[in-house]
C-alpha atoms as a PDB file:
ATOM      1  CA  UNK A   1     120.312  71.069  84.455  1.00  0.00           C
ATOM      2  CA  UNK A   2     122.589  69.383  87.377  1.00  0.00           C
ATOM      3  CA  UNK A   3     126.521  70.194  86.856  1.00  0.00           C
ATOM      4  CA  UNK A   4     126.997  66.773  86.672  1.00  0.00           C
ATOM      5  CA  UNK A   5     124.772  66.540  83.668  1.00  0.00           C
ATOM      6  CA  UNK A   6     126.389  69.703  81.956  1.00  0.00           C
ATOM      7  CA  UNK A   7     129.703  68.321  82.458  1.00  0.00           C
ATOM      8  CA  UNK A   8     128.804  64.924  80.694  1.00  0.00           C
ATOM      9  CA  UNK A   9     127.218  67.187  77.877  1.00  0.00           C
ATOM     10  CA  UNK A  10     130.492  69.209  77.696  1.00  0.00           C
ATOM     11  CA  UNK A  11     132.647  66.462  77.487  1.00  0.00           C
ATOM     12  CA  UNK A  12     130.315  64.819  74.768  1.00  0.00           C
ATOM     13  CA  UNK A  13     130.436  68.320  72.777  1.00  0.00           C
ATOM     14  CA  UNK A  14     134.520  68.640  72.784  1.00  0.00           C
ATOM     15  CA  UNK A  15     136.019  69.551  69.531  1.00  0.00           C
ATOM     16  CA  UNK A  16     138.306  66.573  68.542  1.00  0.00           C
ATOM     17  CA  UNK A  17     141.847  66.662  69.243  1.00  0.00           C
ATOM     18  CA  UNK A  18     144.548  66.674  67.170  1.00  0.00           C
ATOM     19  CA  UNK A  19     145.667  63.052  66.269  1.00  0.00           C
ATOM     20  CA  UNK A  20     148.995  63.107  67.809  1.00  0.00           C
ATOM     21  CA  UNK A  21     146.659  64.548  71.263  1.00  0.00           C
ATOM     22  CA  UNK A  22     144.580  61.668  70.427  1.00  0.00           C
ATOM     23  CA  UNK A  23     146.797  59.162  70.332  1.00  0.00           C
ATOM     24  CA  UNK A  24     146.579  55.976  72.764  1.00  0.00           C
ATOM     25  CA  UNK A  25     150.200  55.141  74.043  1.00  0.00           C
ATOM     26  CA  UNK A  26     150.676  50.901  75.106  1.00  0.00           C
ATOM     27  CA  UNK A  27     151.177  51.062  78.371  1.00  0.00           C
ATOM     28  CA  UNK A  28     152.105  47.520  78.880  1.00  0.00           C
ATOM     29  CA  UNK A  29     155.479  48.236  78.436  1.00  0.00           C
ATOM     30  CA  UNK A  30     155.670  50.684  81.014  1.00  0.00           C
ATOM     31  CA  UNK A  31     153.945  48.362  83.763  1.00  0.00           C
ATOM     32  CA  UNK A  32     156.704  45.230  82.369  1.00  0.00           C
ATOM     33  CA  UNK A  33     159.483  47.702  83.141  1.00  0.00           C
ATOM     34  CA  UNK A  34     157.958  48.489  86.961  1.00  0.00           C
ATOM     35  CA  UNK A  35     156.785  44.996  87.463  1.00  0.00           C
ATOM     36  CA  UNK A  36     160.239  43.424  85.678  1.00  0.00           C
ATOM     37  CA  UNK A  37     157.562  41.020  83.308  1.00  0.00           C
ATOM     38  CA  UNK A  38     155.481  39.837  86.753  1.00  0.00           C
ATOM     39  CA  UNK A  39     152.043  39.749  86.515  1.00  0.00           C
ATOM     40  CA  UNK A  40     150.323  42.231  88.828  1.00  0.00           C
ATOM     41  CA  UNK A  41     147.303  41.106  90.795  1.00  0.00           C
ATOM     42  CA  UNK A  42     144.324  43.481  89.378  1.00  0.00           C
ATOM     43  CA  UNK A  43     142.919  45.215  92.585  1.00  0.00           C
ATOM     44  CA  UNK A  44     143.667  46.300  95.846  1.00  0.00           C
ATOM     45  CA  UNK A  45     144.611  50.123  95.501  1.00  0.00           C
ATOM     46  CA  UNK A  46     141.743  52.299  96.054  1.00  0.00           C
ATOM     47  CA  UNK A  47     141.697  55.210  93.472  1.00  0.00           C
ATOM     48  CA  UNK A  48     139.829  59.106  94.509  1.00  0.00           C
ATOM     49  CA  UNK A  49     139.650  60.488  90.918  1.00  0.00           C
ATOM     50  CA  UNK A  50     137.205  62.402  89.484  1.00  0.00           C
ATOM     51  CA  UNK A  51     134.765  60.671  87.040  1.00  0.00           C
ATOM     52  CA  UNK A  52     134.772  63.988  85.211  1.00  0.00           C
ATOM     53  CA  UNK A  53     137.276  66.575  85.066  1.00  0.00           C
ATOM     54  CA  UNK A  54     136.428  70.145  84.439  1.00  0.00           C
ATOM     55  CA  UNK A  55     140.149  70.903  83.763  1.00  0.00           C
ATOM     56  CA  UNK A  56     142.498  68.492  82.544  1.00  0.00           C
ATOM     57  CA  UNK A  57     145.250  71.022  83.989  1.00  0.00           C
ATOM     58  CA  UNK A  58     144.834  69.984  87.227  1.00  0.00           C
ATOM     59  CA  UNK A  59     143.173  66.760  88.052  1.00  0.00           C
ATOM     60  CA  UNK A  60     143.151  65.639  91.718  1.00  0.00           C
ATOM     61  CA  UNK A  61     143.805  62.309  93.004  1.00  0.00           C
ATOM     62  CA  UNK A  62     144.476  60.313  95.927  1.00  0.00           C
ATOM     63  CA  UNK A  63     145.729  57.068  95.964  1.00  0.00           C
ATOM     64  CA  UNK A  64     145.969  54.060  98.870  1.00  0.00           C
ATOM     65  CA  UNK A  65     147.012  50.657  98.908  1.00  0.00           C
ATOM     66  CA  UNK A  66     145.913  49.175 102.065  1.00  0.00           C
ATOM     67  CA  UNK A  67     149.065  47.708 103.712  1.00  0.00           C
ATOM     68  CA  UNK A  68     150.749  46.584 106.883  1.00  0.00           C
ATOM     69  CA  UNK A  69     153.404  49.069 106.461  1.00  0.00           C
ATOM     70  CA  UNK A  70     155.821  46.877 108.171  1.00  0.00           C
ATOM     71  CA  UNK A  71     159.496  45.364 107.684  1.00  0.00           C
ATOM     72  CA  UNK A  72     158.665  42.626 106.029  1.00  0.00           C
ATOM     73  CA  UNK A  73     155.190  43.771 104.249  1.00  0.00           C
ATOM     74  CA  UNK A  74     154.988  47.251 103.012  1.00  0.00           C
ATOM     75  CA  UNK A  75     154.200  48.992  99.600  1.00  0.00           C
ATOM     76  CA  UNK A  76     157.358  50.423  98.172  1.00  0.00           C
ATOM     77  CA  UNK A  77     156.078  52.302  95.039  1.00  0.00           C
ATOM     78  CA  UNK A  78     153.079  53.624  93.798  1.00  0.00           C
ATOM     79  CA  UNK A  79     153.308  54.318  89.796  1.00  0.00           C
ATOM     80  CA  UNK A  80     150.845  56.501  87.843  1.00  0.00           C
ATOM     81  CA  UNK A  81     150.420  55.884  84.202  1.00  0.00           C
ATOM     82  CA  UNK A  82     147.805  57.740  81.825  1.00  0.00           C
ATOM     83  CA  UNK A  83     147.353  56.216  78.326  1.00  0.00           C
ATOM     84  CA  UNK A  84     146.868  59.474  76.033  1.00  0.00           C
ATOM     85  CA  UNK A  85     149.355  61.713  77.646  1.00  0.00           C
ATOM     86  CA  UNK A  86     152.478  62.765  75.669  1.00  0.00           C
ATOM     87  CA  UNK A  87     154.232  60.812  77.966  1.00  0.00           C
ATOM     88  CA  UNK A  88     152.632  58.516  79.785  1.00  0.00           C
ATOM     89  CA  UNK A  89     154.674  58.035  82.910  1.00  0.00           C
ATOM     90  CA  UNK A  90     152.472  60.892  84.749  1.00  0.00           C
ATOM     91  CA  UNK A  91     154.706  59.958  88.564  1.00  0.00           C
ATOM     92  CA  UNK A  92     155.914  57.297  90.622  1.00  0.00           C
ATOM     93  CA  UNK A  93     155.943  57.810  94.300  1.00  0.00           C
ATOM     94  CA  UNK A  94     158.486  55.779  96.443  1.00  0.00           C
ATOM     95  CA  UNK A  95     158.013  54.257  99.892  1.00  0.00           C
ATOM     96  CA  UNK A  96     158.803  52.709 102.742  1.00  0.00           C
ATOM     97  CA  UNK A  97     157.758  51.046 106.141  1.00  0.00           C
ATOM     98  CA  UNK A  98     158.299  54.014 108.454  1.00  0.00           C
ATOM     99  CA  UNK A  99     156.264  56.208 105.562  1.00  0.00           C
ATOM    100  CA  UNK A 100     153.556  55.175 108.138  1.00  0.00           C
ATOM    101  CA  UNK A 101     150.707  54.367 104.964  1.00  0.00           C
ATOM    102  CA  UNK A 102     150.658  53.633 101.862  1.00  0.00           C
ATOM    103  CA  UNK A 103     148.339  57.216 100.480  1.00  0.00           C
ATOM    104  CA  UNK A 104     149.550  60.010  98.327  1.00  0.00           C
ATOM    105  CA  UNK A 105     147.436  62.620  97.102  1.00  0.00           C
ATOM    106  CA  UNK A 106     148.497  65.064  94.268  1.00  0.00           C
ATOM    107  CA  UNK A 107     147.268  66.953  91.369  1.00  0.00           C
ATOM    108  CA  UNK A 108     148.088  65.806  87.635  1.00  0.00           C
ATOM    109  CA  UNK A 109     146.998  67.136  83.968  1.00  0.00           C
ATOM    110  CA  UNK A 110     145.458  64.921  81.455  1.00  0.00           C
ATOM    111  CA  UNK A 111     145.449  65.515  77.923  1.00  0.00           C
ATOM    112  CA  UNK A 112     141.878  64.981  77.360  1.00  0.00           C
ATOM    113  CA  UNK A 113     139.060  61.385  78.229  1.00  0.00           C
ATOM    114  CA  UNK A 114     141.522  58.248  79.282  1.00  0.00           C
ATOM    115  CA  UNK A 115     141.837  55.212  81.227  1.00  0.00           C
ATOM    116  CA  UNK A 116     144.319  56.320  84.318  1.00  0.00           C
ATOM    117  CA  UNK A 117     146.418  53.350  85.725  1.00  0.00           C
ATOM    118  CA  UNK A 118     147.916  53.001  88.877  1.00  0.00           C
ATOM    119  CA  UNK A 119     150.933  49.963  89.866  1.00  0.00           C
ATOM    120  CA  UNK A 120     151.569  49.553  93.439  1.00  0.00           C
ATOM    121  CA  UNK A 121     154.606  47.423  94.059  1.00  0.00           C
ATOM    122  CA  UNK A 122     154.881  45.646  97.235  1.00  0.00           C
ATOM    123  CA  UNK A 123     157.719  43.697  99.292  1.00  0.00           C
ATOM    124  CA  UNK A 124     158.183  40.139  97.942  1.00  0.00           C
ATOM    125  CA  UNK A 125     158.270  41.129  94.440  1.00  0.00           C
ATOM    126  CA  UNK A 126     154.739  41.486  94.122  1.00  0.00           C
ATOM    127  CA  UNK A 127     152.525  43.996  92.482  1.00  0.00           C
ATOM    128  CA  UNK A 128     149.163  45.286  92.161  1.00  0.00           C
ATOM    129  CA  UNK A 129     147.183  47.255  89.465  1.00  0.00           C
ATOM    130  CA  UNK A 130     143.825  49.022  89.036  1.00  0.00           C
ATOM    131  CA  UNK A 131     142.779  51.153  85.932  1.00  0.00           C
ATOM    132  CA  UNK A 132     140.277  53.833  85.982  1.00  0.00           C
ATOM    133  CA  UNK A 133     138.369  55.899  83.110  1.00  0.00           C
ATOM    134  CA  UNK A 134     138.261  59.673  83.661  1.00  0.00           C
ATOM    135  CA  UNK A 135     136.425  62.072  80.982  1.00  0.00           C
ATOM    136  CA  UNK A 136     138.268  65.987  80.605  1.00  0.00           C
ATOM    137  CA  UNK A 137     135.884  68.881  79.665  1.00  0.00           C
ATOM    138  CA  UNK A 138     139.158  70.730  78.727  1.00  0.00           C
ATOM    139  CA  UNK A 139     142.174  68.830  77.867  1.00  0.00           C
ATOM    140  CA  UNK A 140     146.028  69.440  79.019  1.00  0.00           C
ATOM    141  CA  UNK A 141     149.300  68.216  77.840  1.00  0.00           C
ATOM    142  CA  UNK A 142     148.179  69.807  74.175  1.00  0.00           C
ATOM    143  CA  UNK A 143     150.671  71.106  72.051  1.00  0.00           C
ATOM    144  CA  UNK A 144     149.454  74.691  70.953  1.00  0.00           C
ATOM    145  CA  UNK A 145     150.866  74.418  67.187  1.00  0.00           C
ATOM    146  CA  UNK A 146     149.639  71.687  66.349  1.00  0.00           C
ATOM    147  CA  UNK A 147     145.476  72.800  66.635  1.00  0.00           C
END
């Protein structure tokens, strides 16, 4: 059997959460308050996440929005939001033109399978989003007393 495979099996054979751990937070009100009610374009960040986690502990990802970087075109934010995390707003990342490109790379825990979304905001009042579904073999962000 291929990790891969045994992973996807693992995930499959979790036991269930408990239902506050399960929960799915609405995120739209989090991406109104970054994009102040604007409508974000959907694409244009690229997104290195893993489409399984082992570990929801420690999750890596790298983000980029491919930008100019300049005075008068640059990203200034990047926002990470995860959907079934106590709380949601995972990290927001600021920026600006002499930050040279717009990439971060970091770890962050997940509290079990989700959809991950990331806002970039740009110069000009303009915004970007992209959402991507990660699955977590073993789930973080779990409150002990409550299993």
């Amino acid at each position: 059997m291929r990790r891969r495979d045994f992973l996807a099996a693992a995930a499959a054979a979790i036991v269930p959460l408990p239902a506050a751990a399960q929960e799915v937070h609405d995120i739209d009100p989090f991406v109104d308050a970054i994009t102040s009610g604007a409508t974000p374009d959907v694409g244009g960040i690229d997104i290195e996440l893993p489409q399984i986690a082992e570990n929801g502990h420690s999750v890596p990802l790298t983000v980029r929005v491919p930008s100019p970087m300049s005075d008068l075109d640059h990203v200034t934010a990047i926002h990470v939001i995860a959907e079934r995390n106590p709380r949601p707003a995972v990290a927001s990342f600021h920026l600006w033109p002499w930050s040279g490109r717009a990439e971060v790379s970091t770890r962050i825990r997940l509290a079990g399978t989700q959809k991950l979304t990331v806002v970039a905001a740009l110069s000009g009042n303009r915004f970007r989003i992209v959402k991507r579904p990660v699955a977590v073999a073993s789930a973080a962000c779990i409150d002990e007393a409550s299993l």
